[in-house]
Protein backbone atom coordinates (compact mmCIF):
# COMPACT_ATOMS: atom_id res chain seq x y z
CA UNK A 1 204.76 -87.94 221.19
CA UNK A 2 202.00 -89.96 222.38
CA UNK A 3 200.29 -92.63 220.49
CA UNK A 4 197.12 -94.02 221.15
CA UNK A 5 195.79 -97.11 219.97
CA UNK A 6 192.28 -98.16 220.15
CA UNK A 7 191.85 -101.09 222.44
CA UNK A 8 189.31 -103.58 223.81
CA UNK A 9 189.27 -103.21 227.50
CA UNK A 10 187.86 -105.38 230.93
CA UNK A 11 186.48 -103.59 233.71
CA UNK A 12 188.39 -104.68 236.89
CA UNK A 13 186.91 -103.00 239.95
CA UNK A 14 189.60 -103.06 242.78
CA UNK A 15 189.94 -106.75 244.13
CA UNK A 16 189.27 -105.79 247.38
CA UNK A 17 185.82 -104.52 246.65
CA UNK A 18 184.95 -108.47 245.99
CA UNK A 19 185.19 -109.08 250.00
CA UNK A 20 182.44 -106.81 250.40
CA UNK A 21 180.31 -108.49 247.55
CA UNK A 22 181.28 -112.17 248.46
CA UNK A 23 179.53 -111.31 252.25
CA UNK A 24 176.67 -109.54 251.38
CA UNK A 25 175.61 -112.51 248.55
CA UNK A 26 176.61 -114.85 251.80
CA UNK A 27 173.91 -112.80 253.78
CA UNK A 28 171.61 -112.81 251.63
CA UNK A 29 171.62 -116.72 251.94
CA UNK A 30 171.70 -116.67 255.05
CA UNK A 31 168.87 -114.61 255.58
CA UNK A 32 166.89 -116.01 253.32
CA UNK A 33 167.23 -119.56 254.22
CA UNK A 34 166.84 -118.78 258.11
CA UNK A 35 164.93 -115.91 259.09
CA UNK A 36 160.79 -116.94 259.11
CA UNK A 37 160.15 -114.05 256.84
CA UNK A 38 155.92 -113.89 256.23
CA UNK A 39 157.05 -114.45 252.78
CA UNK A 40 160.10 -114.00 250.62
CA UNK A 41 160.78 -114.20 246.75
CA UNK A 42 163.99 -115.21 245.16
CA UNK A 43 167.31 -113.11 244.25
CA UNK A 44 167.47 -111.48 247.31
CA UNK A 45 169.85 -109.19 247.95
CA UNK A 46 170.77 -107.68 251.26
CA UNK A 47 173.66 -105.87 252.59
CA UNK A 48 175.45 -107.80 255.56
CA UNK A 49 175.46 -104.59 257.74
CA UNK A 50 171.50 -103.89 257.23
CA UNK A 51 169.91 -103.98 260.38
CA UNK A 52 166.92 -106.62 260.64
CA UNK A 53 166.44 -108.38 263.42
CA UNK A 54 165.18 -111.92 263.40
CA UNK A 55 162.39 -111.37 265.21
CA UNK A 56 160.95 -109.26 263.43
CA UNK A 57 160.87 -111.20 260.28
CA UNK A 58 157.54 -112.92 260.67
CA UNK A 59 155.88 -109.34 259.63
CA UNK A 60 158.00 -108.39 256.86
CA UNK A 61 157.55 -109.80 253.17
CA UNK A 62 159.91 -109.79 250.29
CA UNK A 63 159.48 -109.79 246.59
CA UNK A 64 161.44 -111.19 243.86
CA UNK A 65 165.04 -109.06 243.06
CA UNK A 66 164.78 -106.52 246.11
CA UNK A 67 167.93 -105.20 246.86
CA UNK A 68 168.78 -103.27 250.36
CA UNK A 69 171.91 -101.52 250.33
CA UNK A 70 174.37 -100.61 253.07
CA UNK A 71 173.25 -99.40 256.87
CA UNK A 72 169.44 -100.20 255.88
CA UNK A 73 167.54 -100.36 259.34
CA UNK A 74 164.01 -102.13 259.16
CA UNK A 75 161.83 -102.03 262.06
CA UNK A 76 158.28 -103.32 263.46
CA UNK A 77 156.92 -101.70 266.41
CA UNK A 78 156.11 -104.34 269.03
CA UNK A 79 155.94 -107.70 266.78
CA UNK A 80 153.84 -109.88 267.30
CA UNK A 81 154.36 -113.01 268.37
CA UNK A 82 153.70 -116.36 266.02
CA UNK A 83 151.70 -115.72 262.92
CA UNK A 84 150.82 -111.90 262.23
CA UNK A 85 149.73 -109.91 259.56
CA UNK A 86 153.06 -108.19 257.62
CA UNK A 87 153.48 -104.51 258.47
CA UNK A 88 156.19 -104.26 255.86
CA UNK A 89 155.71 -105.63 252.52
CA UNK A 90 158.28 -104.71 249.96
CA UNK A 91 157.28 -105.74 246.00
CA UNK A 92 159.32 -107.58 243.30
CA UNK A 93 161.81 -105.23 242.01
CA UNK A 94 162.28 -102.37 244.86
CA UNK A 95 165.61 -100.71 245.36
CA UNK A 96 166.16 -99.55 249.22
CA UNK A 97 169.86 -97.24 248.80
CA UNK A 98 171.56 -96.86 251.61
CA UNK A 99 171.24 -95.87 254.86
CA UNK A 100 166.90 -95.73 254.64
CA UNK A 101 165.18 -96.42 257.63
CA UNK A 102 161.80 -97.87 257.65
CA UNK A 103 160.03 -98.12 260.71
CA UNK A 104 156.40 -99.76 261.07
CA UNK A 105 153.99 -100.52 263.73
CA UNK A 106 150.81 -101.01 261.29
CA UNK A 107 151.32 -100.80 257.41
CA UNK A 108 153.95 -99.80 254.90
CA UNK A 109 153.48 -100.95 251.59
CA UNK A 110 156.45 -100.58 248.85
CA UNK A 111 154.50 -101.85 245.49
CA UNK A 112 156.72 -103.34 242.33
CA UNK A 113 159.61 -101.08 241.02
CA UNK A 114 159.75 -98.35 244.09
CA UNK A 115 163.46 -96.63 244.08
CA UNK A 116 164.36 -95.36 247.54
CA UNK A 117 167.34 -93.02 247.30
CA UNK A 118 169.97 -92.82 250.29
CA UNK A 119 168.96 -91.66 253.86
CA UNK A 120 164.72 -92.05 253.18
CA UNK A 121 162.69 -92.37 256.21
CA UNK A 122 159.67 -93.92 256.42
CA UNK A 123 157.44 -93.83 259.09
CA UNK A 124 153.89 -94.79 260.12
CA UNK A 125 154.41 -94.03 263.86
CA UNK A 126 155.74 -91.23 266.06
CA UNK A 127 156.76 -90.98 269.53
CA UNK A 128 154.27 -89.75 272.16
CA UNK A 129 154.56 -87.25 274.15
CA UNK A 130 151.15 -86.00 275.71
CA UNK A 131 152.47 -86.51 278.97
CA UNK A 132 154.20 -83.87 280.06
CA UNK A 133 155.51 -85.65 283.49
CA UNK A 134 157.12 -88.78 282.12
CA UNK A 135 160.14 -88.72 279.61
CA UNK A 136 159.19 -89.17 275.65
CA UNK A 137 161.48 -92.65 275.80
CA UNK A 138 158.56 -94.06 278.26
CA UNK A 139 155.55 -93.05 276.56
CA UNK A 140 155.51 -95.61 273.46
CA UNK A 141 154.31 -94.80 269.86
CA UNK A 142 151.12 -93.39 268.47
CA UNK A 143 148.64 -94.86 267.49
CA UNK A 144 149.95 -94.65 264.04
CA UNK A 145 148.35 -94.83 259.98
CA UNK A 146 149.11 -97.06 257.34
CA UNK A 147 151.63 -96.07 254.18
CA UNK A 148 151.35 -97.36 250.44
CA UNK A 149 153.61 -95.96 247.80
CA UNK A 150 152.45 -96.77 244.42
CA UNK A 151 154.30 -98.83 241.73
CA UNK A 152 157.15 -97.48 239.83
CA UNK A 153 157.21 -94.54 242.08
CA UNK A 154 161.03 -92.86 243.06
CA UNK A 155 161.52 -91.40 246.09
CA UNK A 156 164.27 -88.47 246.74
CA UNK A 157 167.31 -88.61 248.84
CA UNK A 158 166.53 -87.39 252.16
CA UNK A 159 163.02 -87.38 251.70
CA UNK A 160 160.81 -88.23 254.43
CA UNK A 161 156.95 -90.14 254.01
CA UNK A 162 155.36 -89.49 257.03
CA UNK A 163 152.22 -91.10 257.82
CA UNK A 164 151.61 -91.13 261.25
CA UNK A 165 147.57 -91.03 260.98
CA UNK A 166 145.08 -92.31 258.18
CA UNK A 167 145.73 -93.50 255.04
CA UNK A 168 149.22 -91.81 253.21
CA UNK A 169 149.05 -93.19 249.50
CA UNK A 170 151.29 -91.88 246.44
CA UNK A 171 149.53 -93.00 243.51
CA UNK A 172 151.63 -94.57 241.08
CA UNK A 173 154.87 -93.51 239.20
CA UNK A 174 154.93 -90.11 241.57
CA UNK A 175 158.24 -88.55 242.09
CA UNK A 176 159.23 -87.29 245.15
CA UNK A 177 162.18 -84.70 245.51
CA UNK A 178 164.77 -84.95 247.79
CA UNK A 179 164.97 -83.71 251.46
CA UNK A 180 160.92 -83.40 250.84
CA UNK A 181 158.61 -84.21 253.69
CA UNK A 182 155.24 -86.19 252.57
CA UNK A 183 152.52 -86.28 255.23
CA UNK A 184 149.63 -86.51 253.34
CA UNK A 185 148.40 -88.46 249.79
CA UNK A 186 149.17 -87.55 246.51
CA UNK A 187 147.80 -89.09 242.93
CA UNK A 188 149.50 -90.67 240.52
CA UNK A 189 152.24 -89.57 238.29
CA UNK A 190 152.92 -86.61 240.89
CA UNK A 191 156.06 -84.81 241.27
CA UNK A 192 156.12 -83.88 244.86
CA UNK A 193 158.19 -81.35 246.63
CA UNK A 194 158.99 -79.15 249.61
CA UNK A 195 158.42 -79.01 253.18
CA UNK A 196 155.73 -79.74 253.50
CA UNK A 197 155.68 -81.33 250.61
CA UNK A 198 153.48 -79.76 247.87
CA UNK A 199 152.48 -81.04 244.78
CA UNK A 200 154.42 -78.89 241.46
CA UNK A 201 153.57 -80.62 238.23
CA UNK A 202 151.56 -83.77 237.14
CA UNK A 203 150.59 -85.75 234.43
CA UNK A 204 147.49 -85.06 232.29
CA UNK A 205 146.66 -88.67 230.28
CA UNK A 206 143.99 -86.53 228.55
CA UNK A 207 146.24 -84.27 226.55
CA UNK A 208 149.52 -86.25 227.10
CA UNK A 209 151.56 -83.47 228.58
CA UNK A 210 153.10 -82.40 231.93
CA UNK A 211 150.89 -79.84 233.67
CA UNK A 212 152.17 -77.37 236.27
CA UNK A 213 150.22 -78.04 239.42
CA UNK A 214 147.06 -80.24 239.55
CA UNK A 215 145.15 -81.92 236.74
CA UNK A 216 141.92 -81.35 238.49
CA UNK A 217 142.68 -78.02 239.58
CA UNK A 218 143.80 -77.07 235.64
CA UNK A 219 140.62 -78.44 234.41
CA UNK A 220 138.55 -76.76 236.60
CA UNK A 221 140.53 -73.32 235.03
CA UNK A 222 140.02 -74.39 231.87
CA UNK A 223 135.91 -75.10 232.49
CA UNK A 224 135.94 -71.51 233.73
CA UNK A 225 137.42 -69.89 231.05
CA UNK A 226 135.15 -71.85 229.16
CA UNK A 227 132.34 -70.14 230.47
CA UNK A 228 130.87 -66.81 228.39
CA UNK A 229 131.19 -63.88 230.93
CA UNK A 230 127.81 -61.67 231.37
CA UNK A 231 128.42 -58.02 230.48
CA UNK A 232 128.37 -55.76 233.48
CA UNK A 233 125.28 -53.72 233.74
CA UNK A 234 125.62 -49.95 234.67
């Protein structure tokens, strides 16, 4: 017979999980004290084995309490040299899981409390490839747009925010599902999906609820229903 007695336990991860730990918090240091980020809050936490380069630095900008995970990859498209204006500014608060790539050449904004799930890409340039007599690898990048995802906004794992022209801007608090594919804006308090991603339900302040597609496109319903029909004349 076994007897079980109610007992107050500690949680002990595995010892050797502290290595880990003990080098990213002595990365984070490092980083912060020595790379000439455009700006950079406090309680910084990076992974040791995310991929930023030094010379990049001078266009990113960190916020207070961001977190990047493992195998992170951050990159600026030709940086500028000396003083530049940041193409990557991450908020107080964002979460970047592991394995994300974000890759800028103009403008990606992450506003306060943005979760990225594992293996996100974001991108405001693509490769070009007009020229049909010269490999893609030595045509450059496009010309590019400019990416904002709104506060408090969670994005999928897998998913993909694609803004290689104009303006791409998720309002705020949208939620995009994973292995989506966003190439175009959406309002706030979305819930995106697909591929292309489409939006499925939203958020209706007005009456409080959760609607199934658009707000606009359910009020403009509703104002036709609305609407007395003439009788049909013989």
């Amino acid at each position: 017979m076994l007897l079980f007695h109610r007992k107050s336990y500690v949680h002990f991860d595995d010892p050797l999980t502290l290595i880990p730990r003990a080098l990213t918090r002595l990365y984070s240091l490092w980083v912060s004290w020595t790379y000439p980020f455009a700006s950079k809050g406090r309680k910084l936490s990076i992974h040791y084995t995310c991929e930023l380069h030094r010379h990049m630095a001078h266009r990113i900008q960190l916020g207070n309490s961001v977190e990047i995970a493992k195998d992170v990859w951050f990159h600026v498209e030709a940086p500028l040299q000396g003083k530049g204006s940041p193409a990557i500014i991450i908020d107080d608060n964002c979460l970047i899981a592991r394995r994300t790539q974000i890759s800028a050449k103009n403008y990606v904004h992450l506003e306060r409390n943005v979760i990225l799930s594992p293996s996100v890409l974001i991108v405001d340039s693509s490769h070009a490839y007009s020229d049909t007599e010269r490999p893609i690898r030595d045509q450059g990048v496009t010309e590019g747009g400019r990416i904002q995802i709104g506060e408090g906004c969670w994005i999928g794992h897998g998913a993909a925010i694609v803004g290689t022209r104009g303006e791409l801007v998720l309002g705020r608090n949208c939620v995009v599902a994973a292995n989506s594919v966003v190439t175009r804006s959406f309002p706030a308090f979305s819930v995106i999906s697909g591929n292309p991603a489409r939006l499925v339900k939203q958020f209706d302040p007005v009456k409080g609820s959760w609607i199934m597609g658009s707000v606009t496109a359910a009020a403009h319903r509703t104002e036709q229903d609305s609407v007395p029909r003439q009788a049909s004349t013989s």
